[in-house]
N, C-alpha and C. Protein backbone atom coordinates (compact mmCIF):
# COMPACT_ATOMS: atom_id res chain seq x y z
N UNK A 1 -17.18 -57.53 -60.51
CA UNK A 1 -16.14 -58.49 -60.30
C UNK A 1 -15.00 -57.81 -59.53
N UNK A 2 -14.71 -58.46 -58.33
CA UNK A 2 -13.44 -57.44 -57.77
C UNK A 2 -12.10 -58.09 -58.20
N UNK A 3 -11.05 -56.54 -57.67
CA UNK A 3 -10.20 -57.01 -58.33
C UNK A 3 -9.28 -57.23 -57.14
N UNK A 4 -8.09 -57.50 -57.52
CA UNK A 4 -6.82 -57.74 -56.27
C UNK A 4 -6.60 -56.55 -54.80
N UNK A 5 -6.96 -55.77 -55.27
CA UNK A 5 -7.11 -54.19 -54.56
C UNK A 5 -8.02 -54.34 -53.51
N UNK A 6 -9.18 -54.97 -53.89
CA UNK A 6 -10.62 -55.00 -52.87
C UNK A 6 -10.51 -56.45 -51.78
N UNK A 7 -10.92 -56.15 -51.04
CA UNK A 7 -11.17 -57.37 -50.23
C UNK A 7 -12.42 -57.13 -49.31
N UNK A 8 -13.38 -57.98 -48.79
CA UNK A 8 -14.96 -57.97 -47.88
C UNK A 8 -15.64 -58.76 -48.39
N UNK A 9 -16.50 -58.93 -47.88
CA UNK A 9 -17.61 -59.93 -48.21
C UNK A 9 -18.77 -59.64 -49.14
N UNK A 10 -19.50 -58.04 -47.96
CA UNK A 10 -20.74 -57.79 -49.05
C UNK A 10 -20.49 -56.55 -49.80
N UNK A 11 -19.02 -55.88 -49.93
CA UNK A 11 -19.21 -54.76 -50.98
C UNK A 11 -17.06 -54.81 -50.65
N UNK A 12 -17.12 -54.46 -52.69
CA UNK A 12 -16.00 -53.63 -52.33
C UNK A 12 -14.92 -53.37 -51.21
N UNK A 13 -13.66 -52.94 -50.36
CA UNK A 13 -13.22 -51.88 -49.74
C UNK A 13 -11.82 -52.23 -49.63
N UNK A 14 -10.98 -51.09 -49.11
CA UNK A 14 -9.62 -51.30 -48.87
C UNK A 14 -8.85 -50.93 -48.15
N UNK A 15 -7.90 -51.68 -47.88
CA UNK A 15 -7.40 -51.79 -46.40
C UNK A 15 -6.58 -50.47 -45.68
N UNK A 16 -5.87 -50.13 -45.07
CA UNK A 16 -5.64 -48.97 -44.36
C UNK A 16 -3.93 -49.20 -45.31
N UNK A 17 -4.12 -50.65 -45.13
CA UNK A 17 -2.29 -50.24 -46.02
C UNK A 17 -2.46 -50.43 -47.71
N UNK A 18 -3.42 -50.81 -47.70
CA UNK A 18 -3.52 -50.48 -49.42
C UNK A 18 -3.38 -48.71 -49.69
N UNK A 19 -3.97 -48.08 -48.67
CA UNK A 19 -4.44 -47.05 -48.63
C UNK A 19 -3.06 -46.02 -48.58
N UNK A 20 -2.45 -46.55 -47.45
CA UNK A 20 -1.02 -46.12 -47.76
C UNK A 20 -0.21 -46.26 -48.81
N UNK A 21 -0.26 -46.98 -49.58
CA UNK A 21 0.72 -47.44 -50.94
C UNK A 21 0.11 -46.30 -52.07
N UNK A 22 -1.08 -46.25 -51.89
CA UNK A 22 -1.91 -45.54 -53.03
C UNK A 22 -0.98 -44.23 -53.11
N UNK A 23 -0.52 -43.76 -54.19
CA UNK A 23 0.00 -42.52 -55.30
C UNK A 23 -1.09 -41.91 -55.49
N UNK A 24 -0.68 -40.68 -55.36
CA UNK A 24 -1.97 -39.56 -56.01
C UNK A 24 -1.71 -38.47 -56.21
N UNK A 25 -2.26 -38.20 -57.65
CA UNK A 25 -0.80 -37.46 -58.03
C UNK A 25 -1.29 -35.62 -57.69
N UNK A 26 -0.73 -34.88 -57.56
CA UNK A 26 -0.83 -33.60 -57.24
C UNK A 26 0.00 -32.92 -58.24
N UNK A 27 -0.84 -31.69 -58.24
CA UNK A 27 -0.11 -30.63 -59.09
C UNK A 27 1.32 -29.81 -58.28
N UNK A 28 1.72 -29.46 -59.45
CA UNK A 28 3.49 -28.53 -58.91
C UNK A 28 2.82 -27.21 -58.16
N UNK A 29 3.85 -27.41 -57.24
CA UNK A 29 3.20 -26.42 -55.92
C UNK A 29 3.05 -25.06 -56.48
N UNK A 30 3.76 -24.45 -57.39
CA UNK A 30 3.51 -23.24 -58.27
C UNK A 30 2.06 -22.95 -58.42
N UNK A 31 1.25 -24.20 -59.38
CA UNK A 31 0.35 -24.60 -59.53
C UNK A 31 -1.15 -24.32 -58.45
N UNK A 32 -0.54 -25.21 -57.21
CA UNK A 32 -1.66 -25.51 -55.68
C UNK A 32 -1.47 -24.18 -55.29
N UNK A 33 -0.16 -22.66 -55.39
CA UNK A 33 -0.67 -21.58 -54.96
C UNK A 33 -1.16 -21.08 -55.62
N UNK A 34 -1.59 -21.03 -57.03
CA UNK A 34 -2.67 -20.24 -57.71
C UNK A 34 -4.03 -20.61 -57.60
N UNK A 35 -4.11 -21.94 -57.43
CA UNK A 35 -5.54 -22.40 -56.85
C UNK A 35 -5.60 -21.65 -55.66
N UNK A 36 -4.98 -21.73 -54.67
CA UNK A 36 -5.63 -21.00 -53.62
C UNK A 36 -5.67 -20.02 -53.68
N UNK A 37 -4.81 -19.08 -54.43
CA UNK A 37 -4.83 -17.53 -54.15
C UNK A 37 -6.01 -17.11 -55.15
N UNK A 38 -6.78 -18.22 -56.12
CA UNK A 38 -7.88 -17.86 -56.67
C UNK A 38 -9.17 -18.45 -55.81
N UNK A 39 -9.18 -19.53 -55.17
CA UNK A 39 -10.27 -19.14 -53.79
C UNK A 39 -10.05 -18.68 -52.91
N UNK A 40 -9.22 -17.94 -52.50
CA UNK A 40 -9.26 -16.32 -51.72
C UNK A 40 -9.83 -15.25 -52.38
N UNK A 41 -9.64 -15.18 -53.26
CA UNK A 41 -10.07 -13.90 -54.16
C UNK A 41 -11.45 -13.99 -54.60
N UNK A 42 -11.84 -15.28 -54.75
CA UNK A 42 -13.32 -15.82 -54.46
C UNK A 42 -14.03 -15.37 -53.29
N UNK A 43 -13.29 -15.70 -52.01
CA UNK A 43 -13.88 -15.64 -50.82
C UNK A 43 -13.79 -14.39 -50.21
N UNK A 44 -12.86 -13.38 -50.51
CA UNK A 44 -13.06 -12.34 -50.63
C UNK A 44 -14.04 -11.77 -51.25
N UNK A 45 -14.62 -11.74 -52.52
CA UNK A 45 -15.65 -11.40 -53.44
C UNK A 45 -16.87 -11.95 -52.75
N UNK A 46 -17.34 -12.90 -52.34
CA UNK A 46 -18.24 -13.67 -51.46
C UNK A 46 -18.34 -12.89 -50.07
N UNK A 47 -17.12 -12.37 -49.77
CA UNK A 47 -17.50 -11.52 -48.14
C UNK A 47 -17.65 -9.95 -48.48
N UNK A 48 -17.43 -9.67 -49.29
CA UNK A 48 -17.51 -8.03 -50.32
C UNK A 48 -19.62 -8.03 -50.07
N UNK A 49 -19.33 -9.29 -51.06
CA UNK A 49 -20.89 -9.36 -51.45
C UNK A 49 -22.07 -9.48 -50.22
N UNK A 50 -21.70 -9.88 -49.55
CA UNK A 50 -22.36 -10.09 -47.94
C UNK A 50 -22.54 -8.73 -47.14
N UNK A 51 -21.28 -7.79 -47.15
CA UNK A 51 -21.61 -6.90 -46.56
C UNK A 51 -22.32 -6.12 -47.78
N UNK A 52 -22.21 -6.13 -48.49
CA UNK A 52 -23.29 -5.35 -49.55
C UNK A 52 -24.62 -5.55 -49.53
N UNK A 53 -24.95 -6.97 -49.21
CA UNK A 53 -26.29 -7.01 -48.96
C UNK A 53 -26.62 -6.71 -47.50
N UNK A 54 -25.88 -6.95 -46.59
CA UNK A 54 -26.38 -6.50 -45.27
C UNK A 54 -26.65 -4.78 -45.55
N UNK A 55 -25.87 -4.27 -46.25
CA UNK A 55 -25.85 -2.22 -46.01
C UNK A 55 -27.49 -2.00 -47.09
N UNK A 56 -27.22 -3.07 -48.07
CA UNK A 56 -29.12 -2.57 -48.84
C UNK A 56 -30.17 -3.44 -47.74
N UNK A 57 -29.94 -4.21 -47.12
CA UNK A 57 -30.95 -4.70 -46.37
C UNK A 57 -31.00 -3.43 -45.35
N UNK A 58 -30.35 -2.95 -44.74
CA UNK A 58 -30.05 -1.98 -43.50
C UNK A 58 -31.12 -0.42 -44.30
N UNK A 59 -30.79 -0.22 -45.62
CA UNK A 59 -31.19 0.77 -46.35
C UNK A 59 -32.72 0.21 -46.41
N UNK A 60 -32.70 -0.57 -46.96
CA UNK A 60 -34.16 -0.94 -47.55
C UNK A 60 -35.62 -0.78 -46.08
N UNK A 61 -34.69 -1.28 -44.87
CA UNK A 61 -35.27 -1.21 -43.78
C UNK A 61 -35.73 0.39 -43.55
N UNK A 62 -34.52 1.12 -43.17
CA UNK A 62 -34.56 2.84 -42.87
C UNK A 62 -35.73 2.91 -44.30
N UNK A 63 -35.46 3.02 -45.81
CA UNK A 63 -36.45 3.38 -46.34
C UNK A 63 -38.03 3.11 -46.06
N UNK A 64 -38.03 1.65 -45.43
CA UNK A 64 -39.63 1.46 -45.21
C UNK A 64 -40.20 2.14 -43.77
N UNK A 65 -39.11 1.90 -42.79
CA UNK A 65 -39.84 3.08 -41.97
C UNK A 65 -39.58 4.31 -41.53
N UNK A 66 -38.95 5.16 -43.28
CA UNK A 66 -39.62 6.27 -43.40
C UNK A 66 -41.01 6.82 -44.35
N UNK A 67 -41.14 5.53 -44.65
CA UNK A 67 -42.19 5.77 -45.36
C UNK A 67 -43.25 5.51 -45.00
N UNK A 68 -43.02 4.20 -44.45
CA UNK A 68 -44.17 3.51 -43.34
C UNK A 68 -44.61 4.20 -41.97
N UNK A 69 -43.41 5.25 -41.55
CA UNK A 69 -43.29 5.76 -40.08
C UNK A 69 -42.49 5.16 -39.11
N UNK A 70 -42.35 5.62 -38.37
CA UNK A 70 -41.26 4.78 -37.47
C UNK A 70 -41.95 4.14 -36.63
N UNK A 71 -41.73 2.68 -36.95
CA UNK A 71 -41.95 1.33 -35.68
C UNK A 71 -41.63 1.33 -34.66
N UNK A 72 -42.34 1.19 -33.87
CA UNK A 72 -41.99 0.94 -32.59
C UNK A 72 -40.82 0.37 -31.92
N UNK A 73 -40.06 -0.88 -32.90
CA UNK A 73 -38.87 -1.03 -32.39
C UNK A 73 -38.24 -1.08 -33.73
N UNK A 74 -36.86 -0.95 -33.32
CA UNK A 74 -36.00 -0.69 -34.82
C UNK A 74 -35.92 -1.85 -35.93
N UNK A 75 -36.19 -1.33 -37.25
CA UNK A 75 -36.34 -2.97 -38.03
C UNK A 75 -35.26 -3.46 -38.35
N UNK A 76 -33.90 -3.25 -38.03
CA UNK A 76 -33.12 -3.63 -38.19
C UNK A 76 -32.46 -4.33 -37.11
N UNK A 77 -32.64 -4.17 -35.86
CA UNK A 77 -32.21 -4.64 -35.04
C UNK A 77 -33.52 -6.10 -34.47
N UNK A 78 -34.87 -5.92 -34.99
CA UNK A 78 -35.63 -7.02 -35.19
C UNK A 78 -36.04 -7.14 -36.96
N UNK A 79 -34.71 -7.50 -37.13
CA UNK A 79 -34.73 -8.42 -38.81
C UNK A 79 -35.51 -9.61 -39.06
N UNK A 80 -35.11 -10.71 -37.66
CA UNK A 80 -36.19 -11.79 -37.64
C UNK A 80 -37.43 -11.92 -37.43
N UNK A 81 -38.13 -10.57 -37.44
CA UNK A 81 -39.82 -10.72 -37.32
C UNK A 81 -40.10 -10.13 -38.87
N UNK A 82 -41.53 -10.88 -39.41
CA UNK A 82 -41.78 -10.53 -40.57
C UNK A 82 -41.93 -9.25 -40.89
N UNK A 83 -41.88 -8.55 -42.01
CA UNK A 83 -41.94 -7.23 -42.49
C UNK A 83 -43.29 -6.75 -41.98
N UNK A 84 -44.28 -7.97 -42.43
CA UNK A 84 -45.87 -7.46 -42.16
C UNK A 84 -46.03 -7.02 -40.68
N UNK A 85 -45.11 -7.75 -39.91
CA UNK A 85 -45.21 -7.68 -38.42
C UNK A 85 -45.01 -6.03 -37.91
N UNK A 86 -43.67 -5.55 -38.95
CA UNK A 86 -43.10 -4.58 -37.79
C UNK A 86 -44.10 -3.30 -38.86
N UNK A 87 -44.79 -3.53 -39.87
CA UNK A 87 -45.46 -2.41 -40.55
C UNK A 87 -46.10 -1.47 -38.94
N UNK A 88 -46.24 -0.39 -38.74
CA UNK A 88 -47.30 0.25 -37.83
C UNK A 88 -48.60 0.52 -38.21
N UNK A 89 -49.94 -0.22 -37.78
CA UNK A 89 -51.32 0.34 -38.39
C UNK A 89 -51.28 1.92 -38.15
């Protein structure tokens, strides 16, 4: 059942100046900088973690071809071909 707010035919919606009138309430700006300065510190931790896996991926590579022998081309610089690929028979 719609109410005074909605107006259309086959669904629901509202108008650009309903839209303007609309209140919404926000937190005290004290508040909105601790949210952000806690997804920074997130996104920091998230880009920490990235280069950490790039330096064990980089390791894990050097370990297999010293063990495997050295490939013909570097496995780190061809990351996108499968492992099985760059093994040397």
């Amino acid at each position: 059942m719609p109410n005074e707010a909605t107006v259309g035919s086959t669904f629901p919606s509202i108008t650009t100046e309903q839209l303007r009138t609309l209140k919404i309430p926000l937190p005290p700006l004290a508040e909105q900088e601790k949210i952000v300065a806690e997804i920074e510190a997130e996104q920091r931790l998230v880009e920490a973690n990235r280069q950490l896996i790039d330096r064990m991926e980089q390791k894990i590579a050097a370990t297999l071809a010293r063990i495997w022998g050295e490939p013909e081309k570097d496995p780190i610089a061809d990351a996108t071909q499968p492992i099985a690929e760059q093994v040397v028979a």
